[in-house]
PDB file of N, CA and C in Angstrom:
ATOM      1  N   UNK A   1     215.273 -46.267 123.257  1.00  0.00           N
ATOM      2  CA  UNK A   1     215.413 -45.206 124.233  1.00  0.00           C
ATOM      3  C   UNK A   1     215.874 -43.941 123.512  1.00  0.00           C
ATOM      4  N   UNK A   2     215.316 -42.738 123.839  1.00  0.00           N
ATOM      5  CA  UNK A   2     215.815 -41.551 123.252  1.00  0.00           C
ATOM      6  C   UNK A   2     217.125 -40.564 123.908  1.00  0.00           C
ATOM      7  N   UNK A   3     217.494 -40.334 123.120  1.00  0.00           N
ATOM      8  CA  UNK A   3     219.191 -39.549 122.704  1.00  0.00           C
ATOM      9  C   UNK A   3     219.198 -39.113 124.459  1.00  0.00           C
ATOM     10  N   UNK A   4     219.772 -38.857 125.276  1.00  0.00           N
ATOM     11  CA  UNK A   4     220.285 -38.123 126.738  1.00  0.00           C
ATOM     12  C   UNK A   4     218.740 -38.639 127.494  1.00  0.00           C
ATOM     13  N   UNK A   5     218.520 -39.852 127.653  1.00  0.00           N
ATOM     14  CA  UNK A   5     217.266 -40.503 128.652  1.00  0.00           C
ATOM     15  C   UNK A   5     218.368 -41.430 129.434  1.00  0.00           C
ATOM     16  N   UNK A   6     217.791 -42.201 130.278  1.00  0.00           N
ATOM     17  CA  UNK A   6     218.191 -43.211 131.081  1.00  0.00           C
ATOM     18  C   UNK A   6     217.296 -43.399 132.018  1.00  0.00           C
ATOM     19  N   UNK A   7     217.278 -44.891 132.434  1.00  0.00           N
ATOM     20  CA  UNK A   7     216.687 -45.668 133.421  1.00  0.00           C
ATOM     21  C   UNK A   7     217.653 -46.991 134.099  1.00  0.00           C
ATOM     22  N   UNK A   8     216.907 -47.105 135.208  1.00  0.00           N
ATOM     23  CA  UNK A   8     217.031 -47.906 136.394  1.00  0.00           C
ATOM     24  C   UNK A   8     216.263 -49.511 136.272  1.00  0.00           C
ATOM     25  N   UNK A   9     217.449 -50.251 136.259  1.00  0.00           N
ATOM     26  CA  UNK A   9     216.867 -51.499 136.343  1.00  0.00           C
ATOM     27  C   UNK A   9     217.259 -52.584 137.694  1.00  0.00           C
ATOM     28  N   UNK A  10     216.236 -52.961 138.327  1.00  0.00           N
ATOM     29  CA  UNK A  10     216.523 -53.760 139.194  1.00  0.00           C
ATOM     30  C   UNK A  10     215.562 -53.019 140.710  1.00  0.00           C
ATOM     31  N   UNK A  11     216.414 -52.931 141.799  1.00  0.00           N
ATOM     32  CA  UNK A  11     215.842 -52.095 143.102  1.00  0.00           C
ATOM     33  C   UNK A  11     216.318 -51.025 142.985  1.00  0.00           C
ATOM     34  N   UNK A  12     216.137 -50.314 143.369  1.00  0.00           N
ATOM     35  CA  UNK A  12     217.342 -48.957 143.570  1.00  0.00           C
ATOM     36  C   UNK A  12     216.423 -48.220 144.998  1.00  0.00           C
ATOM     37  N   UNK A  13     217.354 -47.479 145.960  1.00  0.00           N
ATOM     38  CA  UNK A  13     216.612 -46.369 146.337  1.00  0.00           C
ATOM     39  C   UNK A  13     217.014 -44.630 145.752  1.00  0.00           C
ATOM     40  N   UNK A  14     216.025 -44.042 145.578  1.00  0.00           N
ATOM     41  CA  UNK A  14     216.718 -42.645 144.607  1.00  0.00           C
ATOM     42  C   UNK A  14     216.631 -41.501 145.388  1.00  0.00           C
ATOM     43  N   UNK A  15     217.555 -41.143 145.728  1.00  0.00           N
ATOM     44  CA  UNK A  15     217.749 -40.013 146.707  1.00  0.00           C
ATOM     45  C   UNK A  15     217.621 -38.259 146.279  1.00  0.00           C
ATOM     46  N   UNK A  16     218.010 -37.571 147.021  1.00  0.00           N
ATOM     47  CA  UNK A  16     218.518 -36.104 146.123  1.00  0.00           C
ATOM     48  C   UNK A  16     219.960 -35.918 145.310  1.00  0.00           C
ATOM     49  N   UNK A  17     220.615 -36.584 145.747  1.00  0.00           N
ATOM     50  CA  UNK A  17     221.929 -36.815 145.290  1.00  0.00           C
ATOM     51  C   UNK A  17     222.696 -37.523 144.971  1.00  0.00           C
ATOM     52  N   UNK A  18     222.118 -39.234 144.645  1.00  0.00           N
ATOM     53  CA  UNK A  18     222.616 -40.052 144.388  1.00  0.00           C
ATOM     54  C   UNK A  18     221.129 -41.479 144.554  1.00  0.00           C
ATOM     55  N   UNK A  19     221.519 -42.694 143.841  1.00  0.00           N
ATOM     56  CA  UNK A  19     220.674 -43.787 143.977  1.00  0.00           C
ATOM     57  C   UNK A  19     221.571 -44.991 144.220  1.00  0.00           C
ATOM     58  N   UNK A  20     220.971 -45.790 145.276  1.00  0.00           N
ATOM     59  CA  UNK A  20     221.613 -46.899 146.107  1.00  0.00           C
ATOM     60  C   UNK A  20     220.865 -48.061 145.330  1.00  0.00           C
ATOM     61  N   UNK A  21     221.782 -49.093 144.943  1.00  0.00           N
ATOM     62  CA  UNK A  21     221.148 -50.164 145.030  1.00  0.00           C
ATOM     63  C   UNK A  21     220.766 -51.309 145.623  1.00  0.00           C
ATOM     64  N   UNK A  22     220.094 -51.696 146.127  1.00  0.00           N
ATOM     65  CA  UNK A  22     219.502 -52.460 147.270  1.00  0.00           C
ATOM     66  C   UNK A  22     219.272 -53.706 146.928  1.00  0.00           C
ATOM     67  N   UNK A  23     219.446 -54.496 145.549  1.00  0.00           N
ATOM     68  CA  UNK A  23     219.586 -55.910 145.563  1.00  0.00           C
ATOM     69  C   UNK A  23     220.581 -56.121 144.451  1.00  0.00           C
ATOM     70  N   UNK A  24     221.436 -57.021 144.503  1.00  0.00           N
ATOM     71  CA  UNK A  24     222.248 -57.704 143.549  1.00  0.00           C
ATOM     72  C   UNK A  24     221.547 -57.864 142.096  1.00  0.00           C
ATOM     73  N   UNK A  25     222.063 -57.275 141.027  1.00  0.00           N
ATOM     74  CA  UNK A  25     221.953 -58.152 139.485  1.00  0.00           C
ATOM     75  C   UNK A  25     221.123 -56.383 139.567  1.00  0.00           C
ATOM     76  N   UNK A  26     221.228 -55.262 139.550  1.00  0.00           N
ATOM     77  CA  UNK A  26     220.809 -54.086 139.049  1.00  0.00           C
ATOM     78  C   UNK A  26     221.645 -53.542 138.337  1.00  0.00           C
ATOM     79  N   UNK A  27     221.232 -52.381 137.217  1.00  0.00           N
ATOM     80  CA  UNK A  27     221.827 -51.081 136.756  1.00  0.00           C
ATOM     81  C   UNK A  27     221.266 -50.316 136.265  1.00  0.00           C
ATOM     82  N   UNK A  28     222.130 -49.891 134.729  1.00  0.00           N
ATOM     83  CA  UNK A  28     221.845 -48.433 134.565  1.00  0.00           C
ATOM     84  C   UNK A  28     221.975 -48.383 133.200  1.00  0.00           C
ATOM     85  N   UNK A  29     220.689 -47.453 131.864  1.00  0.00           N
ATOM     86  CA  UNK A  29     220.843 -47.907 131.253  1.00  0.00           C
ATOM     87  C   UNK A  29     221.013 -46.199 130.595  1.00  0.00           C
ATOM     88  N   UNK A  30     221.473 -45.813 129.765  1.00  0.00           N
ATOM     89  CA  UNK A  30     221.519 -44.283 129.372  1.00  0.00           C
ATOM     90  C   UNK A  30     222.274 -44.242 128.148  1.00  0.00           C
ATOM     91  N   UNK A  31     221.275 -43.671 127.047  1.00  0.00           N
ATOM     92  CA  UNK A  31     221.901 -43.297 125.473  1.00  0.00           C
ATOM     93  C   UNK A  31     222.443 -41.956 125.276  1.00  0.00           C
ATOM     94  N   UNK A  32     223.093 -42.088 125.087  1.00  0.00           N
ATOM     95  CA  UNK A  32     224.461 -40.523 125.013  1.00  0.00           C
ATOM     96  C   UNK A  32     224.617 -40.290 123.361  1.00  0.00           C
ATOM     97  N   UNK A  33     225.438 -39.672 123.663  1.00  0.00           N
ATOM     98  CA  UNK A  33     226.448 -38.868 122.470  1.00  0.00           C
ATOM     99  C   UNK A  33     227.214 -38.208 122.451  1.00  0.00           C
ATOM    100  N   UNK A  34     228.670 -38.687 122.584  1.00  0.00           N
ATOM    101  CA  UNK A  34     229.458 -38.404 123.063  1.00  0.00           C
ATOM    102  C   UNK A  34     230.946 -39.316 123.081  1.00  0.00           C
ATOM    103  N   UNK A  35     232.239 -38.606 123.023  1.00  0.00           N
ATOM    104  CA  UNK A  35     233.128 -39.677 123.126  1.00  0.00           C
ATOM    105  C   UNK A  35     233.584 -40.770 124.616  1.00  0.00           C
ATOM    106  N   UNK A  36     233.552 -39.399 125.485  1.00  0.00           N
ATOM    107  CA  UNK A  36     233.784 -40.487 126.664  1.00  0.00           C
ATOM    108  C   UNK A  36     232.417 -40.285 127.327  1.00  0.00           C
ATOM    109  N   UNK A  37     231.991 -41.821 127.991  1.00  0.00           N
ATOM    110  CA  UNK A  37     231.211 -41.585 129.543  1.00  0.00           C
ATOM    111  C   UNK A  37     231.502 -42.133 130.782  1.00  0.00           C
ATOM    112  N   UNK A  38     231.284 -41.190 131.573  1.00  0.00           N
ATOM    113  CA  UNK A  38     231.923 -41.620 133.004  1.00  0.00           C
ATOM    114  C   UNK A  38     230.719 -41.568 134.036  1.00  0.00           C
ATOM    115  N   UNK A  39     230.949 -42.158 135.181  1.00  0.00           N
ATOM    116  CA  UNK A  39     229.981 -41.920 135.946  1.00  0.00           C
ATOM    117  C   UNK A  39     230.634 -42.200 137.419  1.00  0.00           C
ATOM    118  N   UNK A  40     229.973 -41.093 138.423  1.00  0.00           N
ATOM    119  CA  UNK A  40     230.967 -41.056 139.734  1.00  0.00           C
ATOM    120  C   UNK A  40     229.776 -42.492 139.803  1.00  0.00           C
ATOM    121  N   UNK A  41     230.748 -42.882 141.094  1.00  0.00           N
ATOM    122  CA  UNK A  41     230.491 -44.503 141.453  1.00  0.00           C
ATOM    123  C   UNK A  41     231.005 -44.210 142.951  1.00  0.00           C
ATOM    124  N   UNK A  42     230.484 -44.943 144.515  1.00  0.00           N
ATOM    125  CA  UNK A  42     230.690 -45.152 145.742  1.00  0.00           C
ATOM    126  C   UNK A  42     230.305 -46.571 145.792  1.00  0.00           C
ATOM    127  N   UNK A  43     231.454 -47.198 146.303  1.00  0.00           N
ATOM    128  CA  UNK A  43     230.962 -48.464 147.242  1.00  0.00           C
ATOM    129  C   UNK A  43     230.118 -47.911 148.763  1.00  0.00           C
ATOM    130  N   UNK A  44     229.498 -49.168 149.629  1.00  0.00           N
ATOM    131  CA  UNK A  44     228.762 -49.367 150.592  1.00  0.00           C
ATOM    132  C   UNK A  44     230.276 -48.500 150.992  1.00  0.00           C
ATOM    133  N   UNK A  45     229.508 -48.045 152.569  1.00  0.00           N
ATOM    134  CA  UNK A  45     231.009 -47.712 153.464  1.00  0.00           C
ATOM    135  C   UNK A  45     231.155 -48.822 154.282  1.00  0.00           C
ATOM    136  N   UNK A  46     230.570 -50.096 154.148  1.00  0.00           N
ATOM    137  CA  UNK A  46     231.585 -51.331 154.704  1.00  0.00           C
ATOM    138  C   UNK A  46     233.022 -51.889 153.868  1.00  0.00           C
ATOM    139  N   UNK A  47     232.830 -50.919 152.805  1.00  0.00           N
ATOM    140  CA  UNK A  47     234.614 -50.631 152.063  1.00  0.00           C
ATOM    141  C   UNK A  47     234.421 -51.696 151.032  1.00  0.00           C
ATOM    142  N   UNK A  48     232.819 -53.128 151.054  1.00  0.00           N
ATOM    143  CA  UNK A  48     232.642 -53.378 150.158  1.00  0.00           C
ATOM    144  C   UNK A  48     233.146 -53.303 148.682  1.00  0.00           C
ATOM    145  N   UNK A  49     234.046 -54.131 147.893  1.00  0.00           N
ATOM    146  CA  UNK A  49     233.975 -53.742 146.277  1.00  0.00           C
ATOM    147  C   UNK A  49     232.849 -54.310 145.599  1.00  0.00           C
ATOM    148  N   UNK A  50     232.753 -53.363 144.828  1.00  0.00           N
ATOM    149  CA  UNK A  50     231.328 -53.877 143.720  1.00  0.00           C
ATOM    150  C   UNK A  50     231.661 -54.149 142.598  1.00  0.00           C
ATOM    151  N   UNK A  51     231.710 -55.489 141.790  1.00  0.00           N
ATOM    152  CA  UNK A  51     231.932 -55.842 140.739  1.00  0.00           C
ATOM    153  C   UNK A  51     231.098 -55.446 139.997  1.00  0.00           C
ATOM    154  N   UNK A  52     231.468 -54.783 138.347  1.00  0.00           N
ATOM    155  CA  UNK A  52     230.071 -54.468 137.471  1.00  0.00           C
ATOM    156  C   UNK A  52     230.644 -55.012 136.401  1.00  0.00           C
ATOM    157  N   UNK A  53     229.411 -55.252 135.104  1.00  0.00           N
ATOM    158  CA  UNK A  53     230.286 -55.420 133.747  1.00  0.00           C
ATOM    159  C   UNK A  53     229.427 -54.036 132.375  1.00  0.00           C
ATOM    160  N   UNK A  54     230.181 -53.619 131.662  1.00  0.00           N
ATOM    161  CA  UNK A  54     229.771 -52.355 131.065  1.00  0.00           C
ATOM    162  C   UNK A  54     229.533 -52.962 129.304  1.00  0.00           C
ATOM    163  N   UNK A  55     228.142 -52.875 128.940  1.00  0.00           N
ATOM    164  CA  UNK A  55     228.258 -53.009 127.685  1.00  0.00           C
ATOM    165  C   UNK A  55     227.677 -51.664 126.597  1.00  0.00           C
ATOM    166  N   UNK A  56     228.162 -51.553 125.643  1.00  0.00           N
ATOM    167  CA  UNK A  56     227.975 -50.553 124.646  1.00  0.00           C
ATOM    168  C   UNK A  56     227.060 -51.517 123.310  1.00  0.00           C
ATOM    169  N   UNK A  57     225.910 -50.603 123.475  1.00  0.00           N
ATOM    170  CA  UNK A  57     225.037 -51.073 122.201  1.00  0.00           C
ATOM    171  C   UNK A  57     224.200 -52.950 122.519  1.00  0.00           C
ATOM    172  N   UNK A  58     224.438 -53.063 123.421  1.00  0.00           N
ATOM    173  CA  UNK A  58     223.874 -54.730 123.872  1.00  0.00           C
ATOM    174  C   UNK A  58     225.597 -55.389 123.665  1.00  0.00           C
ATOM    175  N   UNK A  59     226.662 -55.103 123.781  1.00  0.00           N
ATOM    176  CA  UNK A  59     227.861 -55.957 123.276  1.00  0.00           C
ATOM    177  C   UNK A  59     229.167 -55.283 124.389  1.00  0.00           C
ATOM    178  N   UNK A  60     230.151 -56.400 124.866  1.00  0.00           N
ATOM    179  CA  UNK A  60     231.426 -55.869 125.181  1.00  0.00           C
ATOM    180  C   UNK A  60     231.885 -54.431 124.291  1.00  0.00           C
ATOM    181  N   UNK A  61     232.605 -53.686 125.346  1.00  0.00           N
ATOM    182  CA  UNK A  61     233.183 -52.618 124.988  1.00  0.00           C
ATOM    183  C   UNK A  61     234.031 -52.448 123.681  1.00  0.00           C
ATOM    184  N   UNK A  62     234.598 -53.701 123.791  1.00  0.00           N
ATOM    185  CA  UNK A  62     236.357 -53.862 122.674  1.00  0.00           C
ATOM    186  C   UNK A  62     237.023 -52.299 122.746  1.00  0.00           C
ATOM    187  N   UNK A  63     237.065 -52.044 121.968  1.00  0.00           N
ATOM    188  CA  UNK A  63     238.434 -51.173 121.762  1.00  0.00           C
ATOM    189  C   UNK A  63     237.677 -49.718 122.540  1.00  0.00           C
ATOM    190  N   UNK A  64     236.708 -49.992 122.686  1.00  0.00           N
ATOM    191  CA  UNK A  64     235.635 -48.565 122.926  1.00  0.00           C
ATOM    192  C   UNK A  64     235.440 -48.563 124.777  1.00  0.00           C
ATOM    193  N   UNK A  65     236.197 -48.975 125.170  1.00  0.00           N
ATOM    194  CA  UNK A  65     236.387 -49.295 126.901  1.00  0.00           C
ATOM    195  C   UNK A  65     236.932 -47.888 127.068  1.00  0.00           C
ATOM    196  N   UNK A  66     236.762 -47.570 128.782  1.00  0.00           N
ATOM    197  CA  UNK A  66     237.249 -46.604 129.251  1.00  0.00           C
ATOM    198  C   UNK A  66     238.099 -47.458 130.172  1.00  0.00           C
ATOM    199  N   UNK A  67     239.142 -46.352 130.761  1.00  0.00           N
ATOM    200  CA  UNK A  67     240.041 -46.520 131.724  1.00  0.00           C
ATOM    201  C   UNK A  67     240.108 -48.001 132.911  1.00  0.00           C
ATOM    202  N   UNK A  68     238.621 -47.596 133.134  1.00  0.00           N
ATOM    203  CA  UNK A  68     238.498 -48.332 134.359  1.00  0.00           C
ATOM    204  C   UNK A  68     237.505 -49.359 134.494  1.00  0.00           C
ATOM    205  N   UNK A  69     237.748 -50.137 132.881  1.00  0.00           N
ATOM    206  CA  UNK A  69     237.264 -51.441 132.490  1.00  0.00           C
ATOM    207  C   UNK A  69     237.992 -52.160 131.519  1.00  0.00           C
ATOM    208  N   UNK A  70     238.281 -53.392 131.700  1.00  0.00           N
ATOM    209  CA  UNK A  70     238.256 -54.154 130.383  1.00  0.00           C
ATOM    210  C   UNK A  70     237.819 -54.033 128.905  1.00  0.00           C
ATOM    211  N   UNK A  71     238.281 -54.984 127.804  1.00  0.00           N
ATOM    212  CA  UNK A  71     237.606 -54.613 126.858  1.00  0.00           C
ATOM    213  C   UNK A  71     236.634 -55.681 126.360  1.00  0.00           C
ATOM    214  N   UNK A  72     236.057 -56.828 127.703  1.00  0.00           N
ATOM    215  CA  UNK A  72     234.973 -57.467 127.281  1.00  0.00           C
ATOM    216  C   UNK A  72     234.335 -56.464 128.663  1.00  0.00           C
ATOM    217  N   UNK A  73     234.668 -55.377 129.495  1.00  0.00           N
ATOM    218  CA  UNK A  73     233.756 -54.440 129.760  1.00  0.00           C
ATOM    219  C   UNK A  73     233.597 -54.329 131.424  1.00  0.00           C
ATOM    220  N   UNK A  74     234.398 -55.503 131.770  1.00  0.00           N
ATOM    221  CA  UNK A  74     234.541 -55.876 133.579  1.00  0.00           C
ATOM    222  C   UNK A  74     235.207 -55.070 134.200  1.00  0.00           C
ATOM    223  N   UNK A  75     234.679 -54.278 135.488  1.00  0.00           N
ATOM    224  CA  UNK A  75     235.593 -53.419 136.659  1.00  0.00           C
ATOM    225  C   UNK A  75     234.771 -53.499 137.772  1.00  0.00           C
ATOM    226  N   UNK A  76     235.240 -52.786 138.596  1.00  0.00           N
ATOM    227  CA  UNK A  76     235.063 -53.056 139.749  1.00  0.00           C
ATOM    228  C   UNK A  76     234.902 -51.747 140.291  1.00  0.00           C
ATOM    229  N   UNK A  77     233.961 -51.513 141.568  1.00  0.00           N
ATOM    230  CA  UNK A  77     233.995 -50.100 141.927  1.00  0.00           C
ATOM    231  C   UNK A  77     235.112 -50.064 143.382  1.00  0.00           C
ATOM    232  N   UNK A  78     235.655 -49.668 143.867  1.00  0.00           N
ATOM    233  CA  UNK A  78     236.489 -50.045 144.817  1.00  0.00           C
ATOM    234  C   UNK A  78     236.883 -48.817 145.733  1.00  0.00           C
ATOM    235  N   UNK A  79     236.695 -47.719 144.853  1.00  0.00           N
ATOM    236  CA  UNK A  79     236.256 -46.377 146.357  1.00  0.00           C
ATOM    237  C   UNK A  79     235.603 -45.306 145.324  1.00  0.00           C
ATOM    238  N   UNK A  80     235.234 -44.015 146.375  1.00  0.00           N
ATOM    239  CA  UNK A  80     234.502 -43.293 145.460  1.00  0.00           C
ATOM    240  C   UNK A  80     235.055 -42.284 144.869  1.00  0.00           C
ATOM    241  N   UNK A  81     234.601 -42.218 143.729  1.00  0.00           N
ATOM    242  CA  UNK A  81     235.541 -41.476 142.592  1.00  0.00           C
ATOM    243  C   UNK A  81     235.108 -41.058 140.971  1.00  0.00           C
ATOM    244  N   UNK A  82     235.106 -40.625 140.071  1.00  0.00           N
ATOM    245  CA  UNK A  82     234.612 -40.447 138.734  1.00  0.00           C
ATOM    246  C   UNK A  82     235.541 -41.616 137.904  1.00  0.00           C
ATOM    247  N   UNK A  83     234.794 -42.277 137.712  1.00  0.00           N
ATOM    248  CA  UNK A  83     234.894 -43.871 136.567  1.00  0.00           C
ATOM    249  C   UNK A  83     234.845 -43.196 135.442  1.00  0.00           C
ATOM    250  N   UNK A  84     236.042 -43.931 134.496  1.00  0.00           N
ATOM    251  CA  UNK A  84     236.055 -43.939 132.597  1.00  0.00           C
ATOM    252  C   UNK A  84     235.481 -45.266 132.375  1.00  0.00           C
ATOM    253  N   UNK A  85     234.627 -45.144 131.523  1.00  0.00           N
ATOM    254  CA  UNK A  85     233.272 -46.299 131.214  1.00  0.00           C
ATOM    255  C   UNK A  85     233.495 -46.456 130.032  1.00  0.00           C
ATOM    256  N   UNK A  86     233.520 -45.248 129.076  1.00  0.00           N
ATOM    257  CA  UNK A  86     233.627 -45.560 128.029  1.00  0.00           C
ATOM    258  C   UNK A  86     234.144 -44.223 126.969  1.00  0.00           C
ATOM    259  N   UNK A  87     235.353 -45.057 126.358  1.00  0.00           N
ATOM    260  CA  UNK A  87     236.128 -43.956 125.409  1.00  0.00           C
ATOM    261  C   UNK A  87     236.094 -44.090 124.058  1.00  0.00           C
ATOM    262  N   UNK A  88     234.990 -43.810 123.626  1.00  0.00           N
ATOM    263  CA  UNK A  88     234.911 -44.067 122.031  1.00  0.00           C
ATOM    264  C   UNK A  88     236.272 -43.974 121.055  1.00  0.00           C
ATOM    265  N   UNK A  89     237.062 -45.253 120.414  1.00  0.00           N
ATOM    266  CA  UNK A  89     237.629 -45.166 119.726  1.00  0.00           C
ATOM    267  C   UNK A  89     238.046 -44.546 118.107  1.00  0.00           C
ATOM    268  N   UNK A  90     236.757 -44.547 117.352  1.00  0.00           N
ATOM    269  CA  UNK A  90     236.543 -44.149 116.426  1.00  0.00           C
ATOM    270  C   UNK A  90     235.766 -42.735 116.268  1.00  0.00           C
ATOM    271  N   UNK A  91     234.610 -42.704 115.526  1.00  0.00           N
ATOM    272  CA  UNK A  91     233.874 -41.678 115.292  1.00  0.00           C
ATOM    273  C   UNK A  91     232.912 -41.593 116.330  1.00  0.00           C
ATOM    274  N   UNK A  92     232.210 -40.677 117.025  1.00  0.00           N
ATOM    275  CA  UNK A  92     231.467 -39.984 117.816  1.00  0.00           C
ATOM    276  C   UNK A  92     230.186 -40.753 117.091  1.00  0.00           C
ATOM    277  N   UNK A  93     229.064 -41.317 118.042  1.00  0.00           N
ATOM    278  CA  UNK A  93     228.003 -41.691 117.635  1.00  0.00           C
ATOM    279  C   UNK A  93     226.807 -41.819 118.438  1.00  0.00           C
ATOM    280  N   UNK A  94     225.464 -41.791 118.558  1.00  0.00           N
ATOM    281  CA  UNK A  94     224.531 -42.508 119.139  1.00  0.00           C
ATOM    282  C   UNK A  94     224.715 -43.933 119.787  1.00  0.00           C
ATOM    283  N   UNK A  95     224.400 -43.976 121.302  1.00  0.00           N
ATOM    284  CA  UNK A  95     224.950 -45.310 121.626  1.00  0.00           C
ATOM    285  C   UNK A  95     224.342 -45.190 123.116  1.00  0.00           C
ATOM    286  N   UNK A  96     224.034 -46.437 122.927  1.00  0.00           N
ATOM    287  CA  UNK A  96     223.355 -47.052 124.289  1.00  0.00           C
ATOM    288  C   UNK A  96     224.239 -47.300 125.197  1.00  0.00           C
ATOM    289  N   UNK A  97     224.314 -47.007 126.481  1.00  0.00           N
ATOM    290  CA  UNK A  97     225.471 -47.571 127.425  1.00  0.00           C
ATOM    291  C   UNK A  97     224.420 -48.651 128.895  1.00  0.00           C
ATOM    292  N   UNK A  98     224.971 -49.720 129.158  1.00  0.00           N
ATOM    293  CA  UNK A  98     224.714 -50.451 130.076  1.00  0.00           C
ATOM    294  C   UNK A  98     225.522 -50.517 131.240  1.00  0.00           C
ATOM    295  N   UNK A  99     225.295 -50.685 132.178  1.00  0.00           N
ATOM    296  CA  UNK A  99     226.329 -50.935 133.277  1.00  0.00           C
ATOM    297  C   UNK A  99     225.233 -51.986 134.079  1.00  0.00           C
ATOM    298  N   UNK A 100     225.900 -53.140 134.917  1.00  0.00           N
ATOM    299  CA  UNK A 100     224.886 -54.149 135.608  1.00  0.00           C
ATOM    300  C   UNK A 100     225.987 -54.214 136.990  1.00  0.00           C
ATOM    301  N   UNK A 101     225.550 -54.067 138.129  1.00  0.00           N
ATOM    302  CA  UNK A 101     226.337 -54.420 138.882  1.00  0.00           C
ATOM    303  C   UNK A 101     225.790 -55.539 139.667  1.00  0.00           C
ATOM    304  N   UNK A 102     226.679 -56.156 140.100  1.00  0.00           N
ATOM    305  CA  UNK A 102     226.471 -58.081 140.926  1.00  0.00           C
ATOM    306  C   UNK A 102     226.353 -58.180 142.224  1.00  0.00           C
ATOM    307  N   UNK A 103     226.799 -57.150 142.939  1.00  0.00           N
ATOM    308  CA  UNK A 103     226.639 -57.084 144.225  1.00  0.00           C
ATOM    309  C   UNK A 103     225.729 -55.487 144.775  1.00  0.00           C
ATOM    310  N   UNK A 104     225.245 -55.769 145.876  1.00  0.00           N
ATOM    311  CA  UNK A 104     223.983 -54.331 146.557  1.00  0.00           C
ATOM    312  C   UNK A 104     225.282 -53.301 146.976  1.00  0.00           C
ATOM    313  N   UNK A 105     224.754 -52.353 147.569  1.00  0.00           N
ATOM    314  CA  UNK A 105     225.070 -51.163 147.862  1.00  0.00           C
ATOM    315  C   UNK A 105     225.957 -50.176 147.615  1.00  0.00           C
ATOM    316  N   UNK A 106     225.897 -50.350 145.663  1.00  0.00           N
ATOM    317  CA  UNK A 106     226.822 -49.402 145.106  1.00  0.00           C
ATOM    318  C   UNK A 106     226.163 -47.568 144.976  1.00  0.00           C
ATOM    319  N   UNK A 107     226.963 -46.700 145.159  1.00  0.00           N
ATOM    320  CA  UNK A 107     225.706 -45.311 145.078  1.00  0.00           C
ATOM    321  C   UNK A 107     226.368 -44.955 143.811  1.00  0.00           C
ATOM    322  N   UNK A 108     225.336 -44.492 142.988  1.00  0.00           N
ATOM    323  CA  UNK A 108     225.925 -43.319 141.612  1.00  0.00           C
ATOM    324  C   UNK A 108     225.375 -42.233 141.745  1.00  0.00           C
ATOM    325  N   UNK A 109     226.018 -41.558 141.543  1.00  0.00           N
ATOM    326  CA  UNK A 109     226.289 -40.203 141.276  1.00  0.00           C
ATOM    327  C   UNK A 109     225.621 -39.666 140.264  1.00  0.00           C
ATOM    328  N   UNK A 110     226.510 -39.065 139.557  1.00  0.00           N
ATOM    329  CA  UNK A 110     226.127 -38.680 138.429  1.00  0.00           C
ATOM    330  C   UNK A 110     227.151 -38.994 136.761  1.00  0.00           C
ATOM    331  N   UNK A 111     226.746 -38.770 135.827  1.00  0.00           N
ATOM    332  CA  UNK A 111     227.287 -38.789 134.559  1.00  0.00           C
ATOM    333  C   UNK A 111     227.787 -37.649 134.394  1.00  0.00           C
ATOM    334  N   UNK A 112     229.509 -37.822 133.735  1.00  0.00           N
ATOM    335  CA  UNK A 112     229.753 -36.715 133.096  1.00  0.00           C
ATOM    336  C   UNK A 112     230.260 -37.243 131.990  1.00  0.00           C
ATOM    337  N   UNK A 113     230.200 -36.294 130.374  1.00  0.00           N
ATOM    338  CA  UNK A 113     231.164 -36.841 129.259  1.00  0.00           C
ATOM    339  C   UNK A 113     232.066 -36.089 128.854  1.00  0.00           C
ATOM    340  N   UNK A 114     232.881 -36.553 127.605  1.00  0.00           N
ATOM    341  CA  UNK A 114     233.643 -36.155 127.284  1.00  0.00           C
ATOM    342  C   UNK A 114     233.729 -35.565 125.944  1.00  0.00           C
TER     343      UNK A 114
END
């Protein structure tokens, strides 16, 4: 995938301002550059939480986790808000980011970095 691309895996519906996902086991796949990436995140408004797990490069986060994951890469979306996904520990690099979420009707937003 090339440097600031991304795609959609699974169902999604894609709106003007956000994309819903409409079946369980979808995400999101986008190569950056950059130290942090975040991405606003909404649960369903049945207050639903959405479990996701976040990997960097095909692998757990480790030390390279943001805020609002683990460092084998597990969080949860739980209201709507701008998510830390991922905080590069070391040097600034080319890097694939994954996110998969397990349950339907999470909305994203958009990406911002750091």
């Amino acid at each position: 995938m090339a440097l600031n691309r991304w795609g959609l895996t699974g169902s999604w519906t894609v709106g003007s301002e956000f994309a819903t996902l409409n079946e369980a086991s979808g995400g999101i796949v986008y190569r950056f550059h950059a130290r942090d990436l975040h991405l606003v995140l909404e649960p369903p408004s049945d207050g639903h939480t959405i479990r996701f797990r976040v990997k960097l490069d095909g692998a757990a986060p480790g030390p390279d986790h943001g805020s609002d994951v683990d460092t084998e890469g597990w969080g949860s979306v739980r209201d709507g808000r701008l998510y830390q996904l991922i905080r590069q520990a070391g040097p600034v690099a080319d890097r694939t980011f994954e996110i998969e979420f397990f349950d339907t009707g999470v909305r994203a937003y958009a990406f911002t970095f750091g």
